[in-house]
Protein backbone atom coordinates (compact mmCIF):
# COMPACT_ATOMS: atom_id res chain seq x y z
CA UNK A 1 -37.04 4.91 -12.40
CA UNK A 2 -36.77 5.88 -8.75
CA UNK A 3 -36.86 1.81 -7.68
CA UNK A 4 -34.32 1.04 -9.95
CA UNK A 5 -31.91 3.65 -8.29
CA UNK A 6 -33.21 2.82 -5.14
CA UNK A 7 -32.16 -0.87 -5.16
CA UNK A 8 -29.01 -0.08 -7.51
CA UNK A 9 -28.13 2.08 -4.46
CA UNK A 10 -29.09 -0.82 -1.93
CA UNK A 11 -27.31 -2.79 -3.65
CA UNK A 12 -24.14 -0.94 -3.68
CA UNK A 13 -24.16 -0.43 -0.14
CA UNK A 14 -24.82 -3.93 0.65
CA UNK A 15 -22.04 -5.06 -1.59
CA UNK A 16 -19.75 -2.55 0.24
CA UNK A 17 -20.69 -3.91 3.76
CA UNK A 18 -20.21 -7.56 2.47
CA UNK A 19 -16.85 -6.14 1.66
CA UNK A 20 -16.21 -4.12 4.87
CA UNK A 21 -16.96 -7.59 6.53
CA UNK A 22 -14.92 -9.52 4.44
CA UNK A 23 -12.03 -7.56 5.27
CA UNK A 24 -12.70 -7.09 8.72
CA UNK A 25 -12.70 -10.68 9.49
CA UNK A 26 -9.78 -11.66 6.81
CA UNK A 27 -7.70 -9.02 9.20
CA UNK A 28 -9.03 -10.07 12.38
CA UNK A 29 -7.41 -13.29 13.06
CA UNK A 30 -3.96 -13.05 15.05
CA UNK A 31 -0.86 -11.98 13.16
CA UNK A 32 1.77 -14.84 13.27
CA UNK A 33 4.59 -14.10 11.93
CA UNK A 34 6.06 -10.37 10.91
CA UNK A 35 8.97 -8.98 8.79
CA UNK A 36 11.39 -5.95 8.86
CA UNK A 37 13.55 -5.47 5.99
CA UNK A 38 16.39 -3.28 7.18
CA UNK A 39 17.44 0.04 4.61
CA UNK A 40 20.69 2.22 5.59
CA UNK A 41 20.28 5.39 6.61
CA UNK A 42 22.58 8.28 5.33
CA UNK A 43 26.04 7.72 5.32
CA UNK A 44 25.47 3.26 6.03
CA UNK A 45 25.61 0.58 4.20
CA UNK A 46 23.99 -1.52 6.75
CA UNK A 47 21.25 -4.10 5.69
CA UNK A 48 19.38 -7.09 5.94
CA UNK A 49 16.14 -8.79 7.61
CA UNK A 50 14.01 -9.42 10.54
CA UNK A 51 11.59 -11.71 11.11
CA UNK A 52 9.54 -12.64 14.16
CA UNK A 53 7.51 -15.85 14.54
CA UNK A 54 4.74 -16.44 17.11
CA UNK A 55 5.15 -19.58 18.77
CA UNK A 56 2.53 -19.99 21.76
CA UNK A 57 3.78 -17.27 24.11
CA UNK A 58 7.19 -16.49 22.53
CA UNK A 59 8.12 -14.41 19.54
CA UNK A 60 11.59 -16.08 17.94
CA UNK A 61 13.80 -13.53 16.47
CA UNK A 62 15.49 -14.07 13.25
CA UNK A 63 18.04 -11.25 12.12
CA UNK A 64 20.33 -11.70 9.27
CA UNK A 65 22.74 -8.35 9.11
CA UNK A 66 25.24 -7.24 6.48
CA UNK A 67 27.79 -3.93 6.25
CA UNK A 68 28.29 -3.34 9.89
CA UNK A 69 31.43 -3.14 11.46
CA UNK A 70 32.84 -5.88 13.55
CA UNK A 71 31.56 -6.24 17.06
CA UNK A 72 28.24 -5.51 19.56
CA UNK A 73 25.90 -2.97 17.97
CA UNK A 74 22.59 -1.86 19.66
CA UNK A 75 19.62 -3.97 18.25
CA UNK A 76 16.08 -2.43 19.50
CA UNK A 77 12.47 -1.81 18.04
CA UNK A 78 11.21 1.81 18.41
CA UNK A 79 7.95 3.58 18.93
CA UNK A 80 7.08 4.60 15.22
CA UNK A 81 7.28 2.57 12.43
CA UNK A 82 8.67 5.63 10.23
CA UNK A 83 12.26 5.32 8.54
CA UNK A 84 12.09 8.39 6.18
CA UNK A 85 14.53 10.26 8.16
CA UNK A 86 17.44 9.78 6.53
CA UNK A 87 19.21 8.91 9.95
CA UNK A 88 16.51 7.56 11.36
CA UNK A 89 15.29 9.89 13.89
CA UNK A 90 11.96 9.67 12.67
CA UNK A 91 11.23 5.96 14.42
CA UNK A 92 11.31 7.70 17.32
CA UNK A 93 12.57 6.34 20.93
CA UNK A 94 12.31 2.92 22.12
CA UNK A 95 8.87 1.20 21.88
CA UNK A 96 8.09 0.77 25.22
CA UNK A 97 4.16 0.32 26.28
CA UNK A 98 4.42 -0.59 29.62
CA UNK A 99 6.80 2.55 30.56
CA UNK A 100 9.57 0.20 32.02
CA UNK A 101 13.48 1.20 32.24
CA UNK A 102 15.72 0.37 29.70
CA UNK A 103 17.32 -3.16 30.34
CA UNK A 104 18.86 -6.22 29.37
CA UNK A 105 16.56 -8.71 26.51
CA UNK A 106 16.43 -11.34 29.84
CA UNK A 107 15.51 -8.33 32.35
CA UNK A 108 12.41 -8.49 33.88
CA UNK A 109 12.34 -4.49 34.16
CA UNK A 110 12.80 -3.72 29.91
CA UNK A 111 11.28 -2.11 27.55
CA UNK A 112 9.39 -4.05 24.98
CA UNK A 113 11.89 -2.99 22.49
CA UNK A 114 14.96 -3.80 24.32
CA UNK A 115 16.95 -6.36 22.23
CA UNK A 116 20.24 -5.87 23.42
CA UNK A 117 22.99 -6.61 20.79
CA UNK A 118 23.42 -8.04 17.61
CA UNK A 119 27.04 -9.22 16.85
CA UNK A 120 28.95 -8.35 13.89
CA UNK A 121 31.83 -11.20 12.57
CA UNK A 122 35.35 -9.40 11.22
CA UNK A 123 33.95 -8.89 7.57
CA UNK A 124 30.56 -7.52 9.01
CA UNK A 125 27.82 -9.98 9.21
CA UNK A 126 25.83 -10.45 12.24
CA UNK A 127 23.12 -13.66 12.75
CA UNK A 128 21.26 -12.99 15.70
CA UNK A 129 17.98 -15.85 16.90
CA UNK A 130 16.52 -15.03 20.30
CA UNK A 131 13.17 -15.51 21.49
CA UNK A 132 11.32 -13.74 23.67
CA UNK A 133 8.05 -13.41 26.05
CA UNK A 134 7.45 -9.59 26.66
CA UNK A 135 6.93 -8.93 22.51
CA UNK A 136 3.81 -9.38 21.23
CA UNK A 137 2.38 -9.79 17.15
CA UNK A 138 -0.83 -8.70 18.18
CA UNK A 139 -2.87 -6.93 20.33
CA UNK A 140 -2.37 -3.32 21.70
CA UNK A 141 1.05 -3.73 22.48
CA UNK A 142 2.05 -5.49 19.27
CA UNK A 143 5.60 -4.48 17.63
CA UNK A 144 3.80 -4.68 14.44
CA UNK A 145 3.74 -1.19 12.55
CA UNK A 146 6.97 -0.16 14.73
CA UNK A 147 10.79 0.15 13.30
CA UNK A 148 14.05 -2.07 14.21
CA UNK A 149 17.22 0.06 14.57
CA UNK A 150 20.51 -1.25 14.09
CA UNK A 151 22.95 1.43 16.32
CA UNK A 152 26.75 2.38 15.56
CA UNK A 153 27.81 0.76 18.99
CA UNK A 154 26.89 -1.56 21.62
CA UNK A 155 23.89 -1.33 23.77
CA UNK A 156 25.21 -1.18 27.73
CA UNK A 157 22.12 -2.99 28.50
CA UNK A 158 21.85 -0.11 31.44
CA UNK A 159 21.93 3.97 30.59
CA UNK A 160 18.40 5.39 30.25
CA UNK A 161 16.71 5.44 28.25
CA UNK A 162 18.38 3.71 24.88
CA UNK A 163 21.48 2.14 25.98
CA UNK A 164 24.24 4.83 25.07
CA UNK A 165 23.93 2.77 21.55
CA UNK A 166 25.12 5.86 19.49
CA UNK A 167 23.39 6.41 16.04
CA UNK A 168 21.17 4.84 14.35
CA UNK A 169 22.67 2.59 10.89
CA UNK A 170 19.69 1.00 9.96
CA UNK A 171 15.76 1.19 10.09
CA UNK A 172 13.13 -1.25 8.93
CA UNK A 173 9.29 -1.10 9.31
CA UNK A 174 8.07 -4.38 10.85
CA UNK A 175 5.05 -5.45 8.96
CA UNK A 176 2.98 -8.51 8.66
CA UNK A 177 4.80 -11.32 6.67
CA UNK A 178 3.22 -14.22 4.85
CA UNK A 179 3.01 -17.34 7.38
């Protein structure tokens, strides 16, 4: 009876390691494309979507933005990819790896998370594609697992260390979308 458990226990743990494996390398190959779908936060009805597609050494940026009002709002990812704050706060600051200044999306000196401003039309949509070198899908310094924040006004592109963008409307966890 004690070789039956023996290899019933073997067994097990070589089924789980086939597993572990399996997963490991189903995970392992390099994210391509990533999604944020964008929730008010208290007192907002701003929402809408995010994507971001790899393409060689650029990220494009897709945003698609409803129930803001009409002009420049701040548009940035931030450090933590938390939106249960109801306004927000939770996401944290700016995601910014390198520990640059605050800047402009074409800067050269930016954080990783500076996306400068999305546009609202006069009944409150905003359509925003941009691409981009400094963001990343994968690796250490990947903006997957971080929030996108949709502020009440418009980024100046220059005040440290967000932008004097105001309060947050929106948050959306950016996670790994089907490709």
């Amino acid at each position: 009876m004690k070789t039956k458990s023996f290899f019933s226990f073997t067994g097990s743990l070589v089924v789980a390691a086939l597993f572990c494996l399996a997963s490991s390398t189903l995970f392992a190959g390099d994210t391509t494309k990533a999604i944020a779908t964008l929730h008010p936060t208290q007192g907002s009805n701003v929402g809408g979507t995010v994507t971001f597609t790899q393409s060689g050494d650029e990220v494009k940026v897709v945003a698609d933005i409803t129930g803001l009002t009409p002009g420049k709002h701040g548009f940035h990812i931030h450090e933590f990819g938390d939106c249960s704050d109801p306004k927000g706060a939770s996401a944290g600051g700016h995601f910014n790896p390198g520990g640059h200044q605050h800047g402009a999306p074409d800067a050269t000196e930016r954080h990783a998370g500076d996306l400068g401003n999305i546009e609202a039309d006069a009944s409150g949509k905003a359509h925003l594609e941009i691409t981009d070198k400094m963001m990343k899908l994968a690796g250490s310094d990947s903006i997957v697992g971080h929030a996108v924040i949709v502020h009440e006004k418009a980024d100046d592109l220059k005040t440290q260390p967000t932008g004097d963008a105001g309060g947050r409307l929106a948050c959306g966890v950016i996670g790994v979308a089907k490709p």
